[in-house]
Protein backbone atom coordinates (compact mmCIF):
# COMPACT_ATOMS: atom_id res chain seq x y z
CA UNK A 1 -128.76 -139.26 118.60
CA UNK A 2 -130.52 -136.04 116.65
CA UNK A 3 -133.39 -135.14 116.85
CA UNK A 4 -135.27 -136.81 114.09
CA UNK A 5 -133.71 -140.39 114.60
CA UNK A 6 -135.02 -139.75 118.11
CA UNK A 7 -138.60 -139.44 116.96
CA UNK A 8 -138.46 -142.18 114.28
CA UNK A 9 -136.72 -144.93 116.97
CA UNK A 10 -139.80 -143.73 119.65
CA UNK A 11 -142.56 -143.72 117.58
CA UNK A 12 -141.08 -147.34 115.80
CA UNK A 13 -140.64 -148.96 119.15
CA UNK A 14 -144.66 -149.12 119.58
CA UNK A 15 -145.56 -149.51 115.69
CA UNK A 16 -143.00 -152.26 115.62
CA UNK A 17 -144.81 -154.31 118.85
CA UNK A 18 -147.88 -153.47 117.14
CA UNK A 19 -146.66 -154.61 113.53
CA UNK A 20 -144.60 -157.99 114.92
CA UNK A 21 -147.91 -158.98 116.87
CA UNK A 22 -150.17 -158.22 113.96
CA UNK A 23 -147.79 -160.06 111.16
CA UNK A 24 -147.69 -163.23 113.23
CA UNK A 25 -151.39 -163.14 113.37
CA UNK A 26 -150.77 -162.58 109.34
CA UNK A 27 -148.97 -165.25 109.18
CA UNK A 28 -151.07 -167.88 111.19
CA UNK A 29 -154.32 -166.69 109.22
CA UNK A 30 -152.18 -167.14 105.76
CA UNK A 31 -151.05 -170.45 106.31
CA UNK A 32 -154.30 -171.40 108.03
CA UNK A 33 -155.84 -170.69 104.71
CA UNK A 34 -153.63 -171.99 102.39
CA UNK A 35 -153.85 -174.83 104.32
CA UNK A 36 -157.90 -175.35 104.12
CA UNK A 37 -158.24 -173.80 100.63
CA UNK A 38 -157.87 -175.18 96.91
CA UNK A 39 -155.56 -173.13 94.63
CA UNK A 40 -157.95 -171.79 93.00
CA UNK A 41 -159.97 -170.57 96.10
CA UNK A 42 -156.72 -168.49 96.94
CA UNK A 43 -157.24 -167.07 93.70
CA UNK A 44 -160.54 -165.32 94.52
CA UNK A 45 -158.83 -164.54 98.10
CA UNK A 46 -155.83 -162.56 96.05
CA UNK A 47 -159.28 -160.83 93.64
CA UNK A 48 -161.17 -159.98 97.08
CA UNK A 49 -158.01 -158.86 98.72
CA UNK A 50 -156.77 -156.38 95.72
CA UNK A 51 -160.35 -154.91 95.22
CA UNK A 52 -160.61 -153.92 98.80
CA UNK A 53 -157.36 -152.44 98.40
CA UNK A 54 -158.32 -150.11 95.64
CA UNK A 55 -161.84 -149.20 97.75
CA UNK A 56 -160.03 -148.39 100.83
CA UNK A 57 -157.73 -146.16 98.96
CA UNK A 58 -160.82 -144.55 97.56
CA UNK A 59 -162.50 -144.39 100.93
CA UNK A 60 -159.00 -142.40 102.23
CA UNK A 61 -158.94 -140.09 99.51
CA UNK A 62 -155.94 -138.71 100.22
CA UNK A 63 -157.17 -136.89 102.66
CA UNK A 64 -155.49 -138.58 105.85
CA UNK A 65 -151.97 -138.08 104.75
CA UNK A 66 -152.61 -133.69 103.78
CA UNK A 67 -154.09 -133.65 106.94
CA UNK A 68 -150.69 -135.03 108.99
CA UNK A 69 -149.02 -132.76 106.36
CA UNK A 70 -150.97 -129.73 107.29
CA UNK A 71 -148.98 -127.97 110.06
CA UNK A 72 -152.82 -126.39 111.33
CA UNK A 73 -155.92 -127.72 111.09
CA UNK A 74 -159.44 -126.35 112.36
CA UNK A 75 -162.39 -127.75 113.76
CA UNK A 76 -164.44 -126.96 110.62
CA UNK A 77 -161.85 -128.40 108.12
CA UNK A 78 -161.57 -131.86 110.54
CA UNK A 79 -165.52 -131.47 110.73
CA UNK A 80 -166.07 -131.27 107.03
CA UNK A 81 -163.18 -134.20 105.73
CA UNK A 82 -165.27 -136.62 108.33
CA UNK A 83 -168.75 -136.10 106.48
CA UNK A 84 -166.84 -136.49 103.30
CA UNK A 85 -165.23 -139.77 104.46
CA UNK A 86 -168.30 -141.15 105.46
CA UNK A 87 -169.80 -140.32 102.81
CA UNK A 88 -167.41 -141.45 100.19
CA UNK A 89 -167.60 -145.05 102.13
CA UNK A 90 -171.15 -145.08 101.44
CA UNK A 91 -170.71 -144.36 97.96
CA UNK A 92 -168.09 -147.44 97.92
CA UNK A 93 -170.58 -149.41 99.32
CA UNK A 94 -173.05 -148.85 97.27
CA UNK A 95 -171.08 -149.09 94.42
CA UNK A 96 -169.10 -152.46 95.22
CA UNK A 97 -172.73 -154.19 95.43
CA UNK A 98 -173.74 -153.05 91.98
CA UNK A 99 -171.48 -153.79 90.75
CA UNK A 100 -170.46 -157.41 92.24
CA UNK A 101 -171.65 -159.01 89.41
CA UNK A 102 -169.60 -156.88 86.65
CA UNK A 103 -166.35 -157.44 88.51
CA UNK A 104 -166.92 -161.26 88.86
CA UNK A 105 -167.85 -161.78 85.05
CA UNK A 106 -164.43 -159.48 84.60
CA UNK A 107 -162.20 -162.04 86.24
CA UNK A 108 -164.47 -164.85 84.75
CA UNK A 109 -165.16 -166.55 88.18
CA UNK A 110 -169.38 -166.31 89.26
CA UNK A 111 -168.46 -167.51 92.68
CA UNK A 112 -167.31 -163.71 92.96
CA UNK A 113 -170.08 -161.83 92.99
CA UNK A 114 -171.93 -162.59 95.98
CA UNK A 115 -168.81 -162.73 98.02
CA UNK A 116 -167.99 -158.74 96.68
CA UNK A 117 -171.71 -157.95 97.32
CA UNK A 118 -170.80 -159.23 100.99
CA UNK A 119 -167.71 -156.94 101.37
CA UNK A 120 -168.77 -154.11 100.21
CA UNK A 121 -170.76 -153.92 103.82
CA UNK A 122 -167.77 -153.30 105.53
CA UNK A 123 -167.02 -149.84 103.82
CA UNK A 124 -170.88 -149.01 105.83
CA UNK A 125 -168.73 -147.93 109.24
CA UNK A 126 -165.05 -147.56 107.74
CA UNK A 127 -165.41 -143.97 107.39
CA UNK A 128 -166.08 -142.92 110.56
CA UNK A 129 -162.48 -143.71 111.65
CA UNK A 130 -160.44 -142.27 109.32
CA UNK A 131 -159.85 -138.72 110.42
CA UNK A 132 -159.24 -140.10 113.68
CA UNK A 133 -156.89 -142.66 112.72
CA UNK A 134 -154.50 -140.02 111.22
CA UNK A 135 -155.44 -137.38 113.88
CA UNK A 136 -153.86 -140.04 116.28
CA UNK A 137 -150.45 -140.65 113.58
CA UNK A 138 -150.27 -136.60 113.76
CA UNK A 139 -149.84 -136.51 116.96
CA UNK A 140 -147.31 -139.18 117.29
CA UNK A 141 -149.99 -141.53 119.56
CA UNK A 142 -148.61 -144.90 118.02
CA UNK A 143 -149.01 -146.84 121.13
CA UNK A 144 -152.61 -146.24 121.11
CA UNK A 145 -152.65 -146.75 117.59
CA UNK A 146 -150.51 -150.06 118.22
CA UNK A 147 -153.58 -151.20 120.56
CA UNK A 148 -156.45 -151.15 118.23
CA UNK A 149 -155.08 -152.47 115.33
CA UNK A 150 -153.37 -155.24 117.57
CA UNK A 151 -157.12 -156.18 119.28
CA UNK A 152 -158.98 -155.51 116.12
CA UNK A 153 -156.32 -158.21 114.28
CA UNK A 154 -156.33 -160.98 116.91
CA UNK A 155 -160.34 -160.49 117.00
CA UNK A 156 -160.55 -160.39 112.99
CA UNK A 157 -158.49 -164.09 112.86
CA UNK A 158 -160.66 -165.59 116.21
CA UNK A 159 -163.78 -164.85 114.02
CA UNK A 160 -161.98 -166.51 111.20
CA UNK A 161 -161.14 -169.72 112.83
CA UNK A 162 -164.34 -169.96 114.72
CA UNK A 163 -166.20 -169.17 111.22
CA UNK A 164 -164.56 -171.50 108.95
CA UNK A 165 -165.73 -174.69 111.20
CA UNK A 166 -169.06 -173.68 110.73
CA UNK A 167 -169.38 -171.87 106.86
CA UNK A 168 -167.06 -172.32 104.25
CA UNK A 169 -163.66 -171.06 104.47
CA UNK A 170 -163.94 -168.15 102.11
CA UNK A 171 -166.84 -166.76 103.39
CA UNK A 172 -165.42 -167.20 106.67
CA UNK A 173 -162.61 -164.72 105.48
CA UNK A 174 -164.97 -162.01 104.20
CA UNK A 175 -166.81 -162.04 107.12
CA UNK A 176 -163.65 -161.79 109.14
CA UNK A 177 -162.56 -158.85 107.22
CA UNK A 178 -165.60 -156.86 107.91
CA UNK A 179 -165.10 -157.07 111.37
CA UNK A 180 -161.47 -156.11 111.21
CA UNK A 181 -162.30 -152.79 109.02
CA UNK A 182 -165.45 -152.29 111.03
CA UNK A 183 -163.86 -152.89 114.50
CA UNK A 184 -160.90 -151.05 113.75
CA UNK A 185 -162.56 -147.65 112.41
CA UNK A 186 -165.24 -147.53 115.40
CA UNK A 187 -162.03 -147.78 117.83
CA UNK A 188 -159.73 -145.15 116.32
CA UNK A 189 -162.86 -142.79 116.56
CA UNK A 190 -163.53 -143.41 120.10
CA UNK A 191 -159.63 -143.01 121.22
CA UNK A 192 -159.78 -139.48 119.79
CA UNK A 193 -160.81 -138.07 122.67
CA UNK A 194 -159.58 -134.37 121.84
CA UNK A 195 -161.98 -134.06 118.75
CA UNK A 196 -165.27 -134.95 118.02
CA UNK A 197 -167.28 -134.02 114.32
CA UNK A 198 -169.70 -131.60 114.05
CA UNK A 199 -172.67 -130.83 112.21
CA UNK A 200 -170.57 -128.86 109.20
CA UNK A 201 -169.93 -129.33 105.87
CA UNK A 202 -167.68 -126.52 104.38
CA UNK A 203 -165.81 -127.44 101.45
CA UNK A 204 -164.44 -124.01 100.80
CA UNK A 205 -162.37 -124.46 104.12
CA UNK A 206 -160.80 -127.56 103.14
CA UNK A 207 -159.76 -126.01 99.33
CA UNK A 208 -156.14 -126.58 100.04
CA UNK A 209 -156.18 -129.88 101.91
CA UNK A 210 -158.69 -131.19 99.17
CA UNK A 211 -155.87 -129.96 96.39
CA UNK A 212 -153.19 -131.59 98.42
CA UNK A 213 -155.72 -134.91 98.92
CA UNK A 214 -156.84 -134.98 95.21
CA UNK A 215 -152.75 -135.40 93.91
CA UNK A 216 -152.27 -138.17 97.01
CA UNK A 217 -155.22 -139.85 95.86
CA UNK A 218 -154.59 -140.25 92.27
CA UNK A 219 -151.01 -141.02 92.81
CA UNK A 220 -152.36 -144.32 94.92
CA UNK A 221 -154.70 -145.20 92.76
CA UNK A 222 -152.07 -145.17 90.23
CA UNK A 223 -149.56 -146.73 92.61
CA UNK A 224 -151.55 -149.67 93.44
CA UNK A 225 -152.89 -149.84 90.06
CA UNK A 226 -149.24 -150.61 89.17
CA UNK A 227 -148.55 -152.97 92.05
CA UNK A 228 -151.55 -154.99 91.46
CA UNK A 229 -151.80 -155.06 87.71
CA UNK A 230 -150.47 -158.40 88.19
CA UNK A 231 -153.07 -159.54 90.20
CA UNK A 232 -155.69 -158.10 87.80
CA UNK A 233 -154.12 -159.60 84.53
CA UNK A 234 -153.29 -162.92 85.69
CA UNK A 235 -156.57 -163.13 87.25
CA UNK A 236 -158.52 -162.20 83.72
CA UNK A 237 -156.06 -164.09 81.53
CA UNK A 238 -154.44 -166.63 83.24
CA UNK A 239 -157.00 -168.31 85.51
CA UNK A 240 -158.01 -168.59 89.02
CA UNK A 241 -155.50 -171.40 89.52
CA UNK A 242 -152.41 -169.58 88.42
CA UNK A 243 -153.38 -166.48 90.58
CA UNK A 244 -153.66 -168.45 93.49
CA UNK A 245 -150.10 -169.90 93.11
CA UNK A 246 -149.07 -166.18 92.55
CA UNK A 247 -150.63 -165.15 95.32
CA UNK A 248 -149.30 -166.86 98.42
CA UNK A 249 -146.21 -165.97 96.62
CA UNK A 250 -146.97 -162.51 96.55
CA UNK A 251 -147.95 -162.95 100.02
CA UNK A 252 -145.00 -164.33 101.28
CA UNK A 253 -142.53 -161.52 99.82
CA UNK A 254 -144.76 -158.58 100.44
CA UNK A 255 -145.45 -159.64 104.40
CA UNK A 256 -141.82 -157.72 105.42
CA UNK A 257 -143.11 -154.72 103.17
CA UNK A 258 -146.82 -154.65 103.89
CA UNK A 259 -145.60 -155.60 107.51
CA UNK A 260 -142.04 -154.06 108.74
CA UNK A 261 -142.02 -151.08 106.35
CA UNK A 262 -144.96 -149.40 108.17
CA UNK A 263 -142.90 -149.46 111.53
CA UNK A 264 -140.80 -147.32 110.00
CA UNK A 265 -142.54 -145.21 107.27
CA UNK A 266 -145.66 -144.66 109.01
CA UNK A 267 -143.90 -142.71 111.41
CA UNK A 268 -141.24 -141.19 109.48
CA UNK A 269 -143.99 -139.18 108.00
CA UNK A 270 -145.20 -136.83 110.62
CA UNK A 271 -141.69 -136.76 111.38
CA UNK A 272 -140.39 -135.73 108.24
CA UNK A 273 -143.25 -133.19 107.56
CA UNK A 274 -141.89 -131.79 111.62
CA UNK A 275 -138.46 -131.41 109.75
CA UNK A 276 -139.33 -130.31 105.90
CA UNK A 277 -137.26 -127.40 105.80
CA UNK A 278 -133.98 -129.20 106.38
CA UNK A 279 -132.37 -131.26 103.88
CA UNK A 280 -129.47 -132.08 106.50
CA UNK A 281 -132.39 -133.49 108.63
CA UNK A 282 -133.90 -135.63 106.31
CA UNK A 283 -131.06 -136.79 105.00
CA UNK A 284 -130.13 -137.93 108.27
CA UNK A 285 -133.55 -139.55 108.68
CA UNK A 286 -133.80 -140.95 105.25
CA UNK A 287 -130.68 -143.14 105.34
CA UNK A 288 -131.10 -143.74 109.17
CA UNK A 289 -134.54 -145.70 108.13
CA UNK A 290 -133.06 -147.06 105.35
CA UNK A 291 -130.56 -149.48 107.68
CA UNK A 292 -132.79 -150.25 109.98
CA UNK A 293 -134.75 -151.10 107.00
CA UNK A 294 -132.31 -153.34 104.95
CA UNK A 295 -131.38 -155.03 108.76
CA UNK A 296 -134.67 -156.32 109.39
CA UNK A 297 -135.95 -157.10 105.71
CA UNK A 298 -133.11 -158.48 103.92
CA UNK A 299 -132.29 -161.07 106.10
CA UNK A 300 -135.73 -163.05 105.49
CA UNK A 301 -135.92 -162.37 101.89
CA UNK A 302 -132.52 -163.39 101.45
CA UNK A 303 -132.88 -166.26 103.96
CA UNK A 304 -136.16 -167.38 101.97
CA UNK A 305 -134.79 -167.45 98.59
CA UNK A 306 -131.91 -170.11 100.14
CA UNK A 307 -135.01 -172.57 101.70
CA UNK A 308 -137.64 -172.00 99.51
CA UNK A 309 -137.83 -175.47 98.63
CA UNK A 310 -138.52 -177.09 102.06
CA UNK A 311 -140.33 -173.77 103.21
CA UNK A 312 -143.03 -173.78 100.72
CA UNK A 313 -143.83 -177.43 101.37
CA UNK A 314 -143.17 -177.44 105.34
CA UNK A 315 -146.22 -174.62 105.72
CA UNK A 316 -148.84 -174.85 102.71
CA UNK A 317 -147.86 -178.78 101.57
CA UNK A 318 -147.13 -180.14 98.17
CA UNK A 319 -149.52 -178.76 95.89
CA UNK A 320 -148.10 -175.41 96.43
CA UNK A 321 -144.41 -177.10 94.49
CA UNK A 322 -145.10 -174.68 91.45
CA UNK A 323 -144.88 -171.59 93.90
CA UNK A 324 -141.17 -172.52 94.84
CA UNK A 325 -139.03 -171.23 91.60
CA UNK A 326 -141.79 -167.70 91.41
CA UNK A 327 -141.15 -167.25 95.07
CA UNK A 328 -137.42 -166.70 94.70
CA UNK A 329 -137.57 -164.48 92.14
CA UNK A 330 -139.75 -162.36 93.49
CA UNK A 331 -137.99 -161.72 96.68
CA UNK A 332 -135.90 -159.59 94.29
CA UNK A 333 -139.04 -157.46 94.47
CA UNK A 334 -139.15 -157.62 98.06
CA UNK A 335 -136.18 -156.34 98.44
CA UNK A 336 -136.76 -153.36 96.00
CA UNK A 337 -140.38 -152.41 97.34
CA UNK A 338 -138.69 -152.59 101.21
CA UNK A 339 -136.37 -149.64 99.83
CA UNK A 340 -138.80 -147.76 97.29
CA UNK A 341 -141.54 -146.80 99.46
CA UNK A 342 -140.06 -144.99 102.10
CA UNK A 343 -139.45 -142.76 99.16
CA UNK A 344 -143.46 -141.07 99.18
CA UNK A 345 -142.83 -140.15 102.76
CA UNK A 346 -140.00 -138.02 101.50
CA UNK A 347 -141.89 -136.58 98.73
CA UNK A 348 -145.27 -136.19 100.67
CA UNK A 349 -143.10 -134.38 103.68
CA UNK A 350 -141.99 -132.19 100.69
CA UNK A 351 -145.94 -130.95 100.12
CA UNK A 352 -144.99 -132.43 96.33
CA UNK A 353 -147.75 -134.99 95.91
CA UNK A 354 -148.21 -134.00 92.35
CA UNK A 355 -144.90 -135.26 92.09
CA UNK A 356 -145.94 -138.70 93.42
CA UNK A 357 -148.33 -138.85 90.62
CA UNK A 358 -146.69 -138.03 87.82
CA UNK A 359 -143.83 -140.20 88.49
CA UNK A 360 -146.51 -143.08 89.12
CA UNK A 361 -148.39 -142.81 86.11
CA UNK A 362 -145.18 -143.26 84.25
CA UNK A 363 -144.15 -145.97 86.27
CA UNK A 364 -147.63 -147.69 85.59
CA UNK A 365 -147.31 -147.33 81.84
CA UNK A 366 -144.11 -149.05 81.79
CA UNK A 367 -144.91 -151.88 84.27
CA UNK A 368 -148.15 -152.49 82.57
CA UNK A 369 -146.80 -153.12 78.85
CA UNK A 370 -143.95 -155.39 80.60
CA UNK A 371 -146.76 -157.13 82.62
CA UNK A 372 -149.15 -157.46 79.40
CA UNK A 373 -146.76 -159.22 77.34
CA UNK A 374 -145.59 -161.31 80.35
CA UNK A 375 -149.03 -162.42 80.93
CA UNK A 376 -149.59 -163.37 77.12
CA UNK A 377 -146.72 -165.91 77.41
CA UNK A 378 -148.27 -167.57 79.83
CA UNK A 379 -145.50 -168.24 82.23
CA UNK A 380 -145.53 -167.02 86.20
CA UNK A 381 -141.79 -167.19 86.26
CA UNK A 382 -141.92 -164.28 83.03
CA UNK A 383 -144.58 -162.33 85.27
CA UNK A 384 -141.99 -162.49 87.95
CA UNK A 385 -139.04 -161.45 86.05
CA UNK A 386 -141.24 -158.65 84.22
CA UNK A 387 -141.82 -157.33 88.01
CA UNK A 388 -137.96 -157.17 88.48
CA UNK A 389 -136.74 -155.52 85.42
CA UNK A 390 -139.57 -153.16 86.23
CA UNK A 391 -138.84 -152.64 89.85
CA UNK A 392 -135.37 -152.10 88.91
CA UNK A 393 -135.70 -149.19 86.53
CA UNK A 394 -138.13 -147.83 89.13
CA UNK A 395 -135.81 -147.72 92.34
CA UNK A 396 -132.84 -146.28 90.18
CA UNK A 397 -134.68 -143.71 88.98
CA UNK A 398 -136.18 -143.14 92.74
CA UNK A 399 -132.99 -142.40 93.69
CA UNK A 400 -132.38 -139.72 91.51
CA UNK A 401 -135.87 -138.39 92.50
CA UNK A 402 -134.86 -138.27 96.14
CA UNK A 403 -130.99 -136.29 94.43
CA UNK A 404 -132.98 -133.60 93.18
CA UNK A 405 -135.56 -133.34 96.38
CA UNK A 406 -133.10 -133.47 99.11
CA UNK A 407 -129.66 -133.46 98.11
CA UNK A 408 -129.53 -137.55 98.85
CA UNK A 409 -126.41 -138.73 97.30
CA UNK A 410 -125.86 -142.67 95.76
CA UNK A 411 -122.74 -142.97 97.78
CA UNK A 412 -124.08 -142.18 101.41
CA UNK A 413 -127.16 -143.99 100.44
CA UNK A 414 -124.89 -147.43 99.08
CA UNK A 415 -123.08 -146.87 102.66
CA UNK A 416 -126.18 -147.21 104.56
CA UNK A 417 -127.48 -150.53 102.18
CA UNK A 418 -123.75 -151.76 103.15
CA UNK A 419 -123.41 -153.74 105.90
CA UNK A 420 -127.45 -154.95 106.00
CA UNK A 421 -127.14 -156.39 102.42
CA UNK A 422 -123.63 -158.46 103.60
CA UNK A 423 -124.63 -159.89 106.96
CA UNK A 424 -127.75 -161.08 105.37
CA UNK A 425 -125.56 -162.35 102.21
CA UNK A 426 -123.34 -164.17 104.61
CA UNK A 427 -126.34 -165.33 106.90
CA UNK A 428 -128.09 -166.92 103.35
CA UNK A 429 -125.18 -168.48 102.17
CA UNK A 430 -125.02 -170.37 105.01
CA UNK A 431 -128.95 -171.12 105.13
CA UNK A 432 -128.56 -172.90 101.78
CA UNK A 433 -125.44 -175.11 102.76
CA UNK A 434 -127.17 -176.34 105.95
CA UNK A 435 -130.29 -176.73 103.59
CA UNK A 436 -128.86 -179.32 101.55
CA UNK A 437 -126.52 -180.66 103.31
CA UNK A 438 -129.29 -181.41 106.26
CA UNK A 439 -131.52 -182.79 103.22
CA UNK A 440 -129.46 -185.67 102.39
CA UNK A 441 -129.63 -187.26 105.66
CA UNK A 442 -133.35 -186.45 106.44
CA UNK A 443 -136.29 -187.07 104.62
CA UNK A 444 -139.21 -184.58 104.47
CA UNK A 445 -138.81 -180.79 104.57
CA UNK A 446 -139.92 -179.84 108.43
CA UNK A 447 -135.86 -180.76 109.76
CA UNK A 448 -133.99 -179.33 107.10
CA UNK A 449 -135.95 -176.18 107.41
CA UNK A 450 -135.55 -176.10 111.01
CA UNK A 451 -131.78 -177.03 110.78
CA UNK A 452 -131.46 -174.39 108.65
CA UNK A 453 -133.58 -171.57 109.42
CA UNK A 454 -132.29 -171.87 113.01
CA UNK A 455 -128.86 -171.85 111.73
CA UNK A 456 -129.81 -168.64 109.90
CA UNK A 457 -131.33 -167.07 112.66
CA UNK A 458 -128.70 -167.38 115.26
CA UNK A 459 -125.86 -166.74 112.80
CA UNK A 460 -127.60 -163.13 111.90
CA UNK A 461 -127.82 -162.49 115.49
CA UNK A 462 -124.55 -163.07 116.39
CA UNK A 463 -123.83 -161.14 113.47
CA UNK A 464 -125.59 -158.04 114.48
CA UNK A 465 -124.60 -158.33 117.98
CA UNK A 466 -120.98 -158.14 116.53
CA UNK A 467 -121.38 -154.97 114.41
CA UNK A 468 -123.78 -153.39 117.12
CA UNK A 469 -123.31 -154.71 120.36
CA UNK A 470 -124.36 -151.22 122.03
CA UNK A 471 -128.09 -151.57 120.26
CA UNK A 472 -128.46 -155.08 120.95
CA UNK A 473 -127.48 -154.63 124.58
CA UNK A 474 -129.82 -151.91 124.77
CA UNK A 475 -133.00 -153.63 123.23
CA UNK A 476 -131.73 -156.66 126.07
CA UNK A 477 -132.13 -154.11 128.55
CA UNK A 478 -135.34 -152.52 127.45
CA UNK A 479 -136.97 -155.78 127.54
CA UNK A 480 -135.61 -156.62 131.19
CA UNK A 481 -136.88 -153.31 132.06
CA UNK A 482 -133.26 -151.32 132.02
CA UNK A 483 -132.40 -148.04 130.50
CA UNK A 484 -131.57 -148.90 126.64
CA UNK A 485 -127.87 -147.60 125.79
């Protein structure tokens, strides 16, 4: 094994116990709420949840990620980005509580303000983490890193629970949030035990980090602007009602990208900024993530597209029935955003985060015309396909981005997307046989899903212990406590 694949399986192993522990508590906390909300109160969830997105990129400023990029840092420059991170959240803070009331007459929904008014409290402490946090990713720490977020999660969704019997469900979410974002920042600063702020503010030390940070920080403001244009449009035009059908839909495809991606780009990162110089190297790395991407992602979007009709109904009930036909088309997406966004890990390695922006700006024009017209027809199933002719054009072109960057070529990368996108072809296939064949003979949709989810499951593994019996004997052996092969 070289070098970098040894660093991206070492630092994975603890982001991935992290991540698996974290998206089951996901998971619970997501059906728990669809579950004890109407439709249209996940609609203000999917609102809350997309402008706390676009504050916490603002509260990051880009900063984090030229820091990890940076191969030296000083104490003045770590000193300085702190202030300005705590500052900044202040800012946020101040600024999400004036301006509650704007936002909720922009989406059309009153209900809103109060509860933005609310969350805007959390961006108060979430500063004071965030040079730690990435200090920690620099230095390859992910088990500690693992830790927190792990305990800050399972404490966020105890909160949550305990809340909702007592205050009403979506107020019981905000509040659960701030505690999560609160919790979590106040723990990454006291793990850091090598570093500690102080009293200096020096801007003019922090010119080329700041240059580096400003480029990062447009580019995801742009990005997310473009992956939650959806959210904002359907929201404003559409209604409450049809957000909240989009959005345990959107929840449902983006939980392996929001959730398994970050195992494996949130270390490849430092790693890939270790190895910049060499195209051989990242190469090597690129297409190495990129399996072990496709193996653990495709299977369950391709698996949920073949039993989205008893899934849907087995977890959230009936009155989610409109979510069924939106939910497999947009595991399309899934797919696509599992194997676009190790792509800015590449290009931020690369010290090109200009690049990032340019090419998201453009991408945010086109996707936001599609969108617009989508949204004026009305229809969730056009928003959905408008998404995939849109994510299409995007990951063809990313490939040609990552050509020119690092010599990638489409016929090593198709190799590597090979075998992942078969097994979990064959694997579906037989999903949706054992889905309706099991239907006919038992009412309800808790068996057939069972029958063939399990079917699913054991038929991948076999699969994968077929192709790779070495690795899958090795992770048996790390988890008995042996030497992995």
């Amino acid at each position: 094994m070289t070098t970098i694949k040894g660093q991206l399986v070492k630092g994975a192993r603890w982001t991935g116990i992290s991540t698996m522990a974290i998206t089951v508590i996901q998971i619970l906390q997501f059906v728990y709420l669809g579950n004890r909300m109407s439709v249209a109160e996940f609609g203000l969830v999917g609102m809350l949840t997309t402008i706390m997105m676009f504050a916490q990129i603002l509260l990051e400023s880009g900063l984090g990620s030229a820091v990890i990029q940076k191969e030296k840092v000083t104490e003045d420059m770590l000193s300085t980005l702190f202030w300005l991170n705590v500052a900044v959240g202040i800012l946020i803070s101040l600024v999400l509580f004036g301006a509650g009331g704007l936002i909720a007459g922009f989406f059309h929904r009153t209900e809103l303000g109060p509860l933005i008014r609310l969350l805007s409290l959390l961006f108060l402490t979430a500063g004071i983490g965030q040079q730690s946090q990435y200090l920690l990713q620099k230095d390859l720490r992910f088990q500690t890193l693992g830790k927190i977020e792990a305990g800050a999660a399972v404490f966020s969704f105890l909160l949550l629970l305990m809340l909702s019997l007592l205050i009403s469900t979506i107020y019981a979410f905000v509040f659960s949030q701030i505690a999560l974002y609160s919790l979590r920042s106040v723990l990454y600063f006291a793990a850091y035990g090598k570093w500690k702020p102080r009293l200096i503010f020096r801007l003019r030390e922090c010119r080329e980090v700041l240059s580096f940070g400003a480029f990062q920080l447009a580019s995801r403001i742009v990005n997310r602007l473009g992956s939650n244009m959806d959210m904002i449009l359907i929201g404003r035009f559409m209604g409450a009602e049809a957000l909240g059908i989009y959005n345990l839909v959107y929840q449902i495809v983006t939980i392996p990208v929001l959730r398994i991606n970050p195992i494996m780009t949130r270390v490849a990162f430092p790693v890939f900024s270790k190895n910049q110089n060499s195209h051989t190297d990242l190469n090597d790395g690129f297409l190495y993530m990129t399996k072990l991407l496709g193996l653990a992602a495709f299977p369950m979007l391709m698996g949920l597209t073949a039993v989205a009709d008893v899934f849907v109904p087995a977890f959230f009930g009936e009155k989610w029935s409109a979510a069924i036909p939106i939910l497999q088309i947009m595991a399309i997406v899934g797919m696509l955003r599992v194997l676009m966004n190790p792509n800015g890990s590449i290009i931020l390695a690369k010290g090109r985060a200009n690049i990032a922006f340019y090419w998201d700006s453009g991408m945010l024009l086109l996707y936001g015309a599609a969108l617009y017209a989508a949204v004026l027809t009305g229809s969730l199933e056009w928003v959905a396909w408008s998404y995939v002719a849109v994510s299409v054009i995007n990951f063809i072109l990313g490939r040609w981005l990552l050509a020119a960057l690092i010599s990638l070529r489409w016929a090593s990368y198709l190799q590597s997307l090979a075998l992942p996108f078969v097994l979990s072809l064959i694997m579906s296939c037989i999903a949706f046989m054992m889905n309706k064949y099991s239907s006919i003979y038992f009412h309800g949709s808790v068996i057939p899903l069972a029958i063939s989810a399990g079917t699913g499951v054991a038929l991948y593994a076999a699969l994968l212990y077929k192709m790779y019996p070495q690795y899958v004997l090795g992770l048996i052996k790390k988890r008995a406590g042996g030497k992995s092969i």
